[in-house]
N, C-alpha and C. Protein backbone atom coordinates (compact mmCIF):
# COMPACT_ATOMS: atom_id res chain seq x y z
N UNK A 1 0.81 -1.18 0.00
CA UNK A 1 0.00 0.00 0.00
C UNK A 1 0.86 1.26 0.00
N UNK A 2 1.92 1.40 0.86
CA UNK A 2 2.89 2.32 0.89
C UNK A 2 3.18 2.61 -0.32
N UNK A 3 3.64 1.54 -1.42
CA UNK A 3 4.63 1.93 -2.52
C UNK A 3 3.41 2.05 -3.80
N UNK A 4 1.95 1.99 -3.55
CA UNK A 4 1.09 2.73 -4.17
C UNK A 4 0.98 4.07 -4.08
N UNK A 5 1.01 4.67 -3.00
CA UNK A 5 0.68 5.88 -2.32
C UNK A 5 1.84 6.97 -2.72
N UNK A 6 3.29 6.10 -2.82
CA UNK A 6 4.12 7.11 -2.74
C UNK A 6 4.19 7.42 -4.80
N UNK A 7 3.70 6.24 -5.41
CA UNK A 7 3.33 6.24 -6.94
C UNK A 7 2.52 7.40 -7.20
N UNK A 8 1.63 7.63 -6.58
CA UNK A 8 0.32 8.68 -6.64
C UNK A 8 1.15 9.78 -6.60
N UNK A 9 1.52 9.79 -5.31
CA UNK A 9 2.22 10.82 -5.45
C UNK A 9 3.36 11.76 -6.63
N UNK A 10 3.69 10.72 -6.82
CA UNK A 10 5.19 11.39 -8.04
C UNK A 10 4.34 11.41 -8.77
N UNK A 11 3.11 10.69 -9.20
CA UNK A 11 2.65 11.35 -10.66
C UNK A 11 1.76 12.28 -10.55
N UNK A 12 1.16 12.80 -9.42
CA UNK A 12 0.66 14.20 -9.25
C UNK A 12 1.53 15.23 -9.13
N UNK A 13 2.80 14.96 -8.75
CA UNK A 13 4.03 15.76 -8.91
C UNK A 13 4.25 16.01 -10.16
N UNK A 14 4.47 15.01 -11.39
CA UNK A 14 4.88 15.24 -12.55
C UNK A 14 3.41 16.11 -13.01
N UNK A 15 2.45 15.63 -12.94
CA UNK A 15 1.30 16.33 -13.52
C UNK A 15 1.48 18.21 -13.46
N UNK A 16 1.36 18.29 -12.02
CA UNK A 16 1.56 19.58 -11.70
C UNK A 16 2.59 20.42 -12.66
N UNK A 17 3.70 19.84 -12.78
CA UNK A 17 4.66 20.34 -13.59
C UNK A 17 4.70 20.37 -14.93
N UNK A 18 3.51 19.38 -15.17
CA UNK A 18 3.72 19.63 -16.80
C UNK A 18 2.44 20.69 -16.99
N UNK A 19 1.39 20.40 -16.15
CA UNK A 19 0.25 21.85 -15.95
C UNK A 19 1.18 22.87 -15.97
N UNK A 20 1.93 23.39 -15.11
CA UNK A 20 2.61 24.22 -15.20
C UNK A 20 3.83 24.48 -16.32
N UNK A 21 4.21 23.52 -16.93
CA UNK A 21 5.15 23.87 -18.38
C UNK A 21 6.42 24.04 -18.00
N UNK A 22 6.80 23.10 -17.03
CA UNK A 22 7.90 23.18 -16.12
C UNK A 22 8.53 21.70 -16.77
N UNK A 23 9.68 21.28 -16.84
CA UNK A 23 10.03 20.23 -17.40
C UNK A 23 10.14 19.06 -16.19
N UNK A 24 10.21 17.65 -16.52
CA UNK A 24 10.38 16.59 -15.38
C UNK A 24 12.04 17.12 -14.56
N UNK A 25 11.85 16.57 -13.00
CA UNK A 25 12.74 17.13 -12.18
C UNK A 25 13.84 16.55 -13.06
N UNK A 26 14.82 16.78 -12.59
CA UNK A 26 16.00 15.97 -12.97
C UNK A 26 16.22 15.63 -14.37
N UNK A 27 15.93 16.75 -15.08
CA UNK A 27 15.84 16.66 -16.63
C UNK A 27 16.48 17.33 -17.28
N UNK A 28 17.64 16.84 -17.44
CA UNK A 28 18.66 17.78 -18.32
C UNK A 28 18.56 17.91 -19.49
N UNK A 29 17.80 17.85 -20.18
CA UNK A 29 17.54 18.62 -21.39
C UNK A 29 16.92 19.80 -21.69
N UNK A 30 16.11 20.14 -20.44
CA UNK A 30 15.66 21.75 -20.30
C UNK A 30 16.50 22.69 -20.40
N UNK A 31 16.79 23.10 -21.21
CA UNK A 31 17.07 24.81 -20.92
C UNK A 31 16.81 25.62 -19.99
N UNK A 32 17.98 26.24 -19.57
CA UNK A 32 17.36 27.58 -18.56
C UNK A 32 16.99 28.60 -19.75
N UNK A 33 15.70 29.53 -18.88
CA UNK A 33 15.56 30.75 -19.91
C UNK A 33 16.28 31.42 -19.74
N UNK A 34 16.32 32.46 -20.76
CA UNK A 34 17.49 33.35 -20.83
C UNK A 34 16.86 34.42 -20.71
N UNK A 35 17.72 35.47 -19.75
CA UNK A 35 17.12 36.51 -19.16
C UNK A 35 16.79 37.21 -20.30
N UNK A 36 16.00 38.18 -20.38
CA UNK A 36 15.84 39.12 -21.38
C UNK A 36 15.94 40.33 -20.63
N UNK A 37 16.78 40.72 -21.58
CA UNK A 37 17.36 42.63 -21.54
C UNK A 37 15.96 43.21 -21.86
N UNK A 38 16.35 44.29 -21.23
CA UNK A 38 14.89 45.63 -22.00
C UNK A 38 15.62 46.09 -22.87
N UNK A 39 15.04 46.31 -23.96
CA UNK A 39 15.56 47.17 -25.24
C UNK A 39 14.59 48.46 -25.07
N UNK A 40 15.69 49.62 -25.54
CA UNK A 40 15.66 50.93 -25.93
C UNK A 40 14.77 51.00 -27.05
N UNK A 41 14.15 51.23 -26.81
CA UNK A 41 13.44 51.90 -28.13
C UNK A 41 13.20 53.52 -28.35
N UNK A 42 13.04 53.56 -29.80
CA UNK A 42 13.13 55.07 -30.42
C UNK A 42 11.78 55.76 -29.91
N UNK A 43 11.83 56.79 -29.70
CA UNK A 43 10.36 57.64 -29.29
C UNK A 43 9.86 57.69 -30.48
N UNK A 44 10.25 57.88 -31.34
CA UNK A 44 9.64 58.65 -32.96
C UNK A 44 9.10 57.36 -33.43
N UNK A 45 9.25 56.21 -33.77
CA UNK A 45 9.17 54.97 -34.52
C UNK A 45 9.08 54.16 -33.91
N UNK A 46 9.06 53.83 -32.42
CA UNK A 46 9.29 53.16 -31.43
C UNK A 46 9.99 51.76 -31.90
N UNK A 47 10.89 51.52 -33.16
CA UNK A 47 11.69 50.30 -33.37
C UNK A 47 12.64 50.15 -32.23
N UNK A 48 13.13 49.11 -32.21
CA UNK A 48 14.55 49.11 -31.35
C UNK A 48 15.36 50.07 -31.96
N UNK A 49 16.19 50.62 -30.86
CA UNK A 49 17.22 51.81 -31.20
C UNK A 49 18.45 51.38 -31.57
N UNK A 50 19.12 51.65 -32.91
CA UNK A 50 19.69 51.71 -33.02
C UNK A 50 20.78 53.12 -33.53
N UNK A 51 21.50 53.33 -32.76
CA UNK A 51 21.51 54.91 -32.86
C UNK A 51 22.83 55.02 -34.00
N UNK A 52 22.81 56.61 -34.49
CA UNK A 52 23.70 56.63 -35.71
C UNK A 52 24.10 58.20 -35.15
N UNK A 53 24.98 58.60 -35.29
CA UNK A 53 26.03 60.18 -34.78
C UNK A 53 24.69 60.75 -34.53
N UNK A 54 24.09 60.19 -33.11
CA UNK A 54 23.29 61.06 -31.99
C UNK A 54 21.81 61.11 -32.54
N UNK A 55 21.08 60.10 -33.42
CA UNK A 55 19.98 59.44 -33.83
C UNK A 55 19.62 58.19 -34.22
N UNK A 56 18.45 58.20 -34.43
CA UNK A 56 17.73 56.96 -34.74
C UNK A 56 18.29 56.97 -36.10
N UNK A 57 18.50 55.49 -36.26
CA UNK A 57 19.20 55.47 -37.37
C UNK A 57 17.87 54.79 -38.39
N UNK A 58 17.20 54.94 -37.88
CA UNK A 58 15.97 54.00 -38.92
C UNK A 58 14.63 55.60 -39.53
N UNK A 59 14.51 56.74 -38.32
CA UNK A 59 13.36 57.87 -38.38
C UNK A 59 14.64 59.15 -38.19
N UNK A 60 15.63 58.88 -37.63
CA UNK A 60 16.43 60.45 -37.61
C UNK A 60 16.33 61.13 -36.56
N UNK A 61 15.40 60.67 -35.62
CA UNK A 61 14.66 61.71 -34.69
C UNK A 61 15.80 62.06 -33.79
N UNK A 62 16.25 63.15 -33.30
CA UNK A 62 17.53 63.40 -31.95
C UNK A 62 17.62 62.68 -31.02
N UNK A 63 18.38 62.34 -30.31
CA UNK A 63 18.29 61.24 -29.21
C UNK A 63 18.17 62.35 -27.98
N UNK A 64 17.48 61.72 -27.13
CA UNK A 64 17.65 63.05 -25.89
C UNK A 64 18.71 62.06 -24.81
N UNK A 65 19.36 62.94 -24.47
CA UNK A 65 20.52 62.65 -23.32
C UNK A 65 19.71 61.82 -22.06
């Protein structure tokens, strides 16, 4: 009965985790996520900024300090 009970258990464990989109414990094939940076974006065009001698290099607009 014990080694039923403790069965239940791990697979409501795994359940939970895959509800949640979490990979099986001890699973090295998961990836960690990778942090994500905030990107700058342009006021004028709101693309990502990429700036060119003190503008947006995509709308022109001035960069403010």
């Amino acid at each position: 009965m014990r080694e039923l009970r403790l069965r239940v258990q791990a697979l409501e464990e795994r359940l939970r985790r895959l509800e949640a989109g979490r990979p099986p414990a001890g699973d090295g094939r998961a990836a960690a996520p990778r942090p994500v940076r905030p990107v700058r974006r342009c006021a004028g065009c709101g693309l990502p900024l990429r700036p060119r001698a003190g503008r947006c290099q995509e709308c022109g607009l001035p960069l403010r300090p």
